[in-house]
C-alpha atoms as a PDB file:
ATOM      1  CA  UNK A   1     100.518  99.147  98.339  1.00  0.00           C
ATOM      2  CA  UNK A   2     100.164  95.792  99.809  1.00  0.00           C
ATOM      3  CA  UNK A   3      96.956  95.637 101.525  1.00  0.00           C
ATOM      4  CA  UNK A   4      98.094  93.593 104.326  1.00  0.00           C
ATOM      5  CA  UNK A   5      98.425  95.441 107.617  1.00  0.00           C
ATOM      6  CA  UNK A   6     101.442  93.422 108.521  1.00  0.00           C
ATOM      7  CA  UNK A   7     103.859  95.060 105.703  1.00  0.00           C
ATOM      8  CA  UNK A   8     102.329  98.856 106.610  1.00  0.00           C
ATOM      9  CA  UNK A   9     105.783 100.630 106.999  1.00  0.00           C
ATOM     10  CA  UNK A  10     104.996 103.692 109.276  1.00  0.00           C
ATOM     11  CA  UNK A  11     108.030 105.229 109.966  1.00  0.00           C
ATOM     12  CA  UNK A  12     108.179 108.474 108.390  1.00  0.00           C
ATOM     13  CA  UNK A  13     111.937 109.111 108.629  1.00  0.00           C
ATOM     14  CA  UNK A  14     113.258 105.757 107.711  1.00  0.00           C
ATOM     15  CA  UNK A  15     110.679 105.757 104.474  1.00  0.00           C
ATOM     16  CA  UNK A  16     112.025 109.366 103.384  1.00  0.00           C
ATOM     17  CA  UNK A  17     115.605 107.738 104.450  1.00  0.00           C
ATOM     18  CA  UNK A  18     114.806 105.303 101.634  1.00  0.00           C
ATOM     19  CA  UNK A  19     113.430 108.020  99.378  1.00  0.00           C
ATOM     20  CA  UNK A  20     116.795 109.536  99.349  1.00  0.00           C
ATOM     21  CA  UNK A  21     119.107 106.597  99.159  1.00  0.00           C
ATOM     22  CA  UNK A  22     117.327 105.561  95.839  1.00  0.00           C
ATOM     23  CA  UNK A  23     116.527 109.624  94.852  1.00  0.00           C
ATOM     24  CA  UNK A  24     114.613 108.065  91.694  1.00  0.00           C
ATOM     25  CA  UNK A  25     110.809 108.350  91.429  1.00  0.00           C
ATOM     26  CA  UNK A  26     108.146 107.028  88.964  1.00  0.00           C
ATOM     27  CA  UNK A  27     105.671 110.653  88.976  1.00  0.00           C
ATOM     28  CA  UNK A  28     102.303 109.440  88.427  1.00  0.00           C
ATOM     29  CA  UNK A  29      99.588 112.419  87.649  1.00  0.00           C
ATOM     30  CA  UNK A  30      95.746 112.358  86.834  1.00  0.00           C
ATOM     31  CA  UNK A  31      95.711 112.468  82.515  1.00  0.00           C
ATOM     32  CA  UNK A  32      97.046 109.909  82.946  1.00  0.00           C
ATOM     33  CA  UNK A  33     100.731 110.956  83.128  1.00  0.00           C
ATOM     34  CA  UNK A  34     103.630 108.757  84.236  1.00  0.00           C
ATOM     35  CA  UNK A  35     107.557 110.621  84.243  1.00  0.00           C
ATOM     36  CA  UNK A  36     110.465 108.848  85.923  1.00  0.00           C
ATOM     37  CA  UNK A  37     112.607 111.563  87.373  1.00  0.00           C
ATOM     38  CA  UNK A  38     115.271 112.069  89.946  1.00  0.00           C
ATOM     39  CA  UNK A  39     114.269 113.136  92.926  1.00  0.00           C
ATOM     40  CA  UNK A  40     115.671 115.228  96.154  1.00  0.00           C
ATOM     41  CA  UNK A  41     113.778 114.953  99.826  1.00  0.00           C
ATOM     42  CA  UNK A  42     113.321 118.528 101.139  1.00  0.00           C
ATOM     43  CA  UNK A  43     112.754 117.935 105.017  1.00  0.00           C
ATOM     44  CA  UNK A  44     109.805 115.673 105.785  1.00  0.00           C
ATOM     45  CA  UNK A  45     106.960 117.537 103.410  1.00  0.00           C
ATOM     46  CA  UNK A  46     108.533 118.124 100.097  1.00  0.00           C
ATOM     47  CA  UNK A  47     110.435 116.692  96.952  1.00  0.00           C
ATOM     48  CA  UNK A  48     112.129 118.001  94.499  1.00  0.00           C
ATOM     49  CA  UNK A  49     111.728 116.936  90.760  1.00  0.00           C
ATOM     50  CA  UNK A  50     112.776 118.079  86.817  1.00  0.00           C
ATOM     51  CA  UNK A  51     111.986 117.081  84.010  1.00  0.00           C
ATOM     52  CA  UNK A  52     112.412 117.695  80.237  1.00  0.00           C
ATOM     53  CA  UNK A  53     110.644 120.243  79.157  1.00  0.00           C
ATOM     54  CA  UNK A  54     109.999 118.160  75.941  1.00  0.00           C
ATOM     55  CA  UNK A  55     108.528 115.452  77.656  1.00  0.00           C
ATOM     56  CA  UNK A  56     104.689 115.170  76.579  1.00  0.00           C
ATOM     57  CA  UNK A  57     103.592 114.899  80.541  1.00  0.00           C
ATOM     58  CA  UNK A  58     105.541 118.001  81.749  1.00  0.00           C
ATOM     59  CA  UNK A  59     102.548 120.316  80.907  1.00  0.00           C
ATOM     60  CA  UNK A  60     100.168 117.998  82.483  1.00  0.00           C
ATOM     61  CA  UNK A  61     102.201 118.566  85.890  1.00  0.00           C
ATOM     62  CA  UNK A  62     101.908 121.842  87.394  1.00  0.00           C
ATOM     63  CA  UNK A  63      99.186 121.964  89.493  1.00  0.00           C
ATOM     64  CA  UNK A  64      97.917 118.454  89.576  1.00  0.00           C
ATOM     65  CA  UNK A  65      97.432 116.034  92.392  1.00  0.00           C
ATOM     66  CA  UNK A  66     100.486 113.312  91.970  1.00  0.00           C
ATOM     67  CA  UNK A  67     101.963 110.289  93.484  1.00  0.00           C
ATOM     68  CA  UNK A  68     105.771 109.594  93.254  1.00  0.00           C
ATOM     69  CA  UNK A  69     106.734 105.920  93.582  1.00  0.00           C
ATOM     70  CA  UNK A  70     110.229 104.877  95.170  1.00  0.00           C
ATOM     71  CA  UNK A  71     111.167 101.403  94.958  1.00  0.00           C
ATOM     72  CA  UNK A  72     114.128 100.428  97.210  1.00  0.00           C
ATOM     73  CA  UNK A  73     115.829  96.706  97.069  1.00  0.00           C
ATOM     74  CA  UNK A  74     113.005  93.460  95.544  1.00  0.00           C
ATOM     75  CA  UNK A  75     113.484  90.056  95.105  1.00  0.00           C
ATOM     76  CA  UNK A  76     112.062  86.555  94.550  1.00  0.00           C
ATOM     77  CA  UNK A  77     111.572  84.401  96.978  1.00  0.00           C
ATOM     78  CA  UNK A  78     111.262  80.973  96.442  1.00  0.00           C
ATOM     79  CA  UNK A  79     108.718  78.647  98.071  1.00  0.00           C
ATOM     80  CA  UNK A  80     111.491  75.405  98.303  1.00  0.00           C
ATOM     81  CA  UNK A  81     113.181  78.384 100.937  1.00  0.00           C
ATOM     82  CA  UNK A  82     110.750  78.265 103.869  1.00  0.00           C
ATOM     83  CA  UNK A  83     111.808  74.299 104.610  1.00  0.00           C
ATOM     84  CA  UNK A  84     107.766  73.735 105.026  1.00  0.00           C
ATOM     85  CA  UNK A  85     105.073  72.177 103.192  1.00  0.00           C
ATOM     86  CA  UNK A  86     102.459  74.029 101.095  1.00  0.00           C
ATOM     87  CA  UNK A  87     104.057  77.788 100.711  1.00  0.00           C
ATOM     88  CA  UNK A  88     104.115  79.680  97.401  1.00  0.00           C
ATOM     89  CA  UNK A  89     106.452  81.888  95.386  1.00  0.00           C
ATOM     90  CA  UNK A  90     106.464  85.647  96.334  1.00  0.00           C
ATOM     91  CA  UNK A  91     107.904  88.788  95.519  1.00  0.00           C
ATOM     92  CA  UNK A  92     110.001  90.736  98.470  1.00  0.00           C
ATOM     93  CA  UNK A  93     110.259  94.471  98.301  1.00  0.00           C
ATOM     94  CA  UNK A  94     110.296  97.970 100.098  1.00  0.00           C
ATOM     95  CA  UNK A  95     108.409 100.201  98.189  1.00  0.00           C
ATOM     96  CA  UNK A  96     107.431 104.401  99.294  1.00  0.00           C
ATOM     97  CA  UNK A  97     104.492 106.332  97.708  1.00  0.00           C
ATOM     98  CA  UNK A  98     104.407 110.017  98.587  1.00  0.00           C
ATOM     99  CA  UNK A  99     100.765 111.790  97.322  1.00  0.00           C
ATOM    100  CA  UNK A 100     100.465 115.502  97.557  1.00  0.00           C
ATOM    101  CA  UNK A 101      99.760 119.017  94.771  1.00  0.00           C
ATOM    102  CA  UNK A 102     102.848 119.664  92.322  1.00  0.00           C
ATOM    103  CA  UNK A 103     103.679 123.227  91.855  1.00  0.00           C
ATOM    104  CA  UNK A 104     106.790 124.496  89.267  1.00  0.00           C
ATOM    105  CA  UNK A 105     109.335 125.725  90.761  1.00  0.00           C
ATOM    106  CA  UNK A 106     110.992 128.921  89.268  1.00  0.00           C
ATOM    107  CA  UNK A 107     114.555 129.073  87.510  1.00  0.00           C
ATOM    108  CA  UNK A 108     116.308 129.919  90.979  1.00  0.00           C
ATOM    109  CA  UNK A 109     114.090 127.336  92.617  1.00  0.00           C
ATOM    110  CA  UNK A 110     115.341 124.612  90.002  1.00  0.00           C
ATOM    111  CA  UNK A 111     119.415 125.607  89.545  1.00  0.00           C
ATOM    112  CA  UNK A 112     118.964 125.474  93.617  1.00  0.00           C
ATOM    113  CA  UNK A 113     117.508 121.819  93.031  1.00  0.00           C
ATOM    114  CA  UNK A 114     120.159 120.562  90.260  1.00  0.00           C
ATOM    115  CA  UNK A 115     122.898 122.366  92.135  1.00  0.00           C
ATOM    116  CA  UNK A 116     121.323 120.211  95.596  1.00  0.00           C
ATOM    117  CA  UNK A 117     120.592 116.806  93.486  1.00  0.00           C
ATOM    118  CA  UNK A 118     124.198 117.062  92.360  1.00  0.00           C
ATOM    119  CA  UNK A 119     126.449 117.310  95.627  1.00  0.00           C
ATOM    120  CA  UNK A 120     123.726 115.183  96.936  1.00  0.00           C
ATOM    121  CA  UNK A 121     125.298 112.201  94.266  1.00  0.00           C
ATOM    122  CA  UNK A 122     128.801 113.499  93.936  1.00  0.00           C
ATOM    123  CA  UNK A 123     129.423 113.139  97.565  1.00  0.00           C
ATOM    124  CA  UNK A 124     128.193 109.300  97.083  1.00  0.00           C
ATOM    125  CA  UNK A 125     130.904 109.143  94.467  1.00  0.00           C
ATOM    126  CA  UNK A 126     134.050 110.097  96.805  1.00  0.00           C
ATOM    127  CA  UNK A 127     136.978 109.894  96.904  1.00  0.00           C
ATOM    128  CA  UNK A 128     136.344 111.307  93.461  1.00  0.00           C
ATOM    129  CA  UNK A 129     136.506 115.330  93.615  1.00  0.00           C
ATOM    130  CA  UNK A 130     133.000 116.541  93.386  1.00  0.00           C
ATOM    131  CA  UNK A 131     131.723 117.596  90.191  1.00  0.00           C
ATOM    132  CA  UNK A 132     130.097 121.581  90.201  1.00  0.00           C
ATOM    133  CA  UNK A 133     128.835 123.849  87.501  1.00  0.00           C
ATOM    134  CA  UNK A 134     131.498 126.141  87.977  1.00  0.00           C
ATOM    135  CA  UNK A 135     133.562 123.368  85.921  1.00  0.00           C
ATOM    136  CA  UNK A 136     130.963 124.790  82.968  1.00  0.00           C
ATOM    137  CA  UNK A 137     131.262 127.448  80.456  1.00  0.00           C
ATOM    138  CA  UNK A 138     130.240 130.377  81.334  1.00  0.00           C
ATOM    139  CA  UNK A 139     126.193 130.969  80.393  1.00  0.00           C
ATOM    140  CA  UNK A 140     126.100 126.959  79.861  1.00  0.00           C
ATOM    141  CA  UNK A 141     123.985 125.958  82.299  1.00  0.00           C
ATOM    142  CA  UNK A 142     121.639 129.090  82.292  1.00  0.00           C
ATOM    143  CA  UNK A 143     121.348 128.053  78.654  1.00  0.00           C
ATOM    144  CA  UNK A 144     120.723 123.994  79.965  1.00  0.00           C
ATOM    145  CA  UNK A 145     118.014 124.907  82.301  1.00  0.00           C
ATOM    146  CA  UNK A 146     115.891 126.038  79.364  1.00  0.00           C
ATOM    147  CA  UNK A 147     115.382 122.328  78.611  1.00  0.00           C
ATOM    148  CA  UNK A 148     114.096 121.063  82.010  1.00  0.00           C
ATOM    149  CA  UNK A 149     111.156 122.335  84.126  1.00  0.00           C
ATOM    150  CA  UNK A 150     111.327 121.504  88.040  1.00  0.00           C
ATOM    151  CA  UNK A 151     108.413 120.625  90.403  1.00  0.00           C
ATOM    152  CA  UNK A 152     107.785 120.415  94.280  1.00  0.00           C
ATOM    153  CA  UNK A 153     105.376 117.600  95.760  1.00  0.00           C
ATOM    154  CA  UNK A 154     104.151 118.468  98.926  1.00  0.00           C
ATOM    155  CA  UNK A 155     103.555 115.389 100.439  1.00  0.00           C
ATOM    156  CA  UNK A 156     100.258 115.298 102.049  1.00  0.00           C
ATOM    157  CA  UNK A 157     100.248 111.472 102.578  1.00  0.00           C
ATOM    158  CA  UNK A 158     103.430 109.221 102.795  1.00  0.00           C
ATOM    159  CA  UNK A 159     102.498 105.585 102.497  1.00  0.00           C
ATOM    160  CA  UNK A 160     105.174 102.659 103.184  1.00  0.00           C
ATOM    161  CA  UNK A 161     105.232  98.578 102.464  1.00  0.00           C
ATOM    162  CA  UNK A 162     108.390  96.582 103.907  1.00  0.00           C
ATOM    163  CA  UNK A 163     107.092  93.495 102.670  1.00  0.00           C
ATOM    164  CA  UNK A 164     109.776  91.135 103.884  1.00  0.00           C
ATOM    165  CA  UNK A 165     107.691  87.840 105.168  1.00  0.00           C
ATOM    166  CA  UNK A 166     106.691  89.408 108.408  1.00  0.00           C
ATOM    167  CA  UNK A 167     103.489  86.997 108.017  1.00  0.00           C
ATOM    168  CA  UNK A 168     106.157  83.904 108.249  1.00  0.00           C
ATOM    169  CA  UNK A 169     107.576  82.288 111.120  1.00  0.00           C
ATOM    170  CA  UNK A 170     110.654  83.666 112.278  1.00  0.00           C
ATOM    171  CA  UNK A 171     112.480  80.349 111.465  1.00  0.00           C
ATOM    172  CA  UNK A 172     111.480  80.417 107.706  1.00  0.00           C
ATOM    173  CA  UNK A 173     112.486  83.947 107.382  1.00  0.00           C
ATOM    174  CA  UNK A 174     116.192  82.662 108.436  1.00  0.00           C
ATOM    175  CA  UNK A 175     115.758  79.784 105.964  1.00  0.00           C
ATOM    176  CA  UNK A 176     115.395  82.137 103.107  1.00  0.00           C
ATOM    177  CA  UNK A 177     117.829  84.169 104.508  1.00  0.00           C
ATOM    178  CA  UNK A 178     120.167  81.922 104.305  1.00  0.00           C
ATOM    179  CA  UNK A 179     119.232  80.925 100.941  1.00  0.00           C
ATOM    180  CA  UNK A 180     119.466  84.159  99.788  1.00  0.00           C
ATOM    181  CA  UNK A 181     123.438  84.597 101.089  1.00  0.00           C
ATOM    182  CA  UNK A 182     124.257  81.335  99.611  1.00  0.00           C
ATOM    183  CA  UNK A 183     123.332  83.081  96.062  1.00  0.00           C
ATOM    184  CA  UNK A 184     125.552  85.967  97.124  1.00  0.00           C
ATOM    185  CA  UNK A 185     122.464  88.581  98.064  1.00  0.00           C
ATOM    186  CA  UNK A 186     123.503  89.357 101.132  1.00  0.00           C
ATOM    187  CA  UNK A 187     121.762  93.210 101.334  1.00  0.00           C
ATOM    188  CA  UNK A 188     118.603  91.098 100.392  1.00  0.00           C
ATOM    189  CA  UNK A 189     119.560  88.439 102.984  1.00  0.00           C
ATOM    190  CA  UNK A 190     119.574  91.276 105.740  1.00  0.00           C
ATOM    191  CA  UNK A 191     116.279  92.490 104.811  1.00  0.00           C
ATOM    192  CA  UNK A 192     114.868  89.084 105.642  1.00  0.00           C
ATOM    193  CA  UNK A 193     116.237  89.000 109.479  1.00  0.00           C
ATOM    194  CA  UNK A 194     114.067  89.687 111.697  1.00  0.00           C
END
């Protein structure tokens, strides 16, 4: 996290918000132990995460303290952008870290979560009809879940950046703004309004 007070992003809902939109998570864990997994936001205090069971870290999991890093939109911003004298090149980015204990979640607990992680995506996908396991063989996906293990984070701190040049002048903001439509980023161009 950017220790600058002025990118502290403090509200809870609109970090989870961004938690969900992106639902992928780099799962960092004392060993050390990084896993990139998809993720699911269970109300305000938990996430949902699986794994392959194969992956080295997956034992190292259950039951440790973890972090799980979601990175929303980031970009470069350069210093010709601002229109004034003596600024520098930067990086722009949103960026959630949610710390709390992992615990597995059982087989019932984890169909729940792929069965939840999946309509969660589908629906993004419509009009396209959404995708279920009941378009499986029967026994298929019992047989799947054998290769994945699932984990809860209960998230005991949430911790938020929006850096976005909140320490520049409102008129340099709109300057690389602008700059940043004119290359055709206009999501990134939004950010940057004040």
């Amino acid at each position: 996290m950017h220790p600058n007070r002025v990118f502290h992003w403090t509200d809870e809902q609109e970090m989870l918000a961004l938690v969900g939109q992106v639902s992928f998570a780099t799962i960092c864990v004392d060993g050390p132990a990084v896993v990139h997994a998809p993720v699911v936001v269970a109300g305000r205090d938990r996430l949902l995460f699986h794994v392959s069971r194969s992956n080295p870290a997956a034992a190292k999991l259950e039951g440790a303290r973890a972090i799980a890093s979601v990175m929303g939109p980031d970009f470069y911003v350069s210093p010709d952008w601002y229109g004034t004298p003596d600024r520098v090149p930067t990086w722009n980015y949103l960026v959630v870290e949610a710390e709390g204990p992992l615990r597995r979640l059982d087989e019932a607990e984890l169909a729940a979560l792929l069965d939840r992680l999946s309509a969660e995506h589908e629906q993004r996908l419509a009009p396209k009809k959404p995708w279920t396991r009941d378009k499986m063989t029967p026994g298929r996906f019992e047989a799947m879940l054998k290769a994945i293990v699932g984990f809860e984070l209960s998230i005991e701190a949430l911790r938020g950046n929006r850096k976005l040049g909140q320490n520049k002048k409102a008129e340099e903001r709109e300057r690389v703004a602008e700059a940043l439509a004119a290359l055709g980023r206009h999501d990134h161009a939004g950010l940057m309004r004040p």
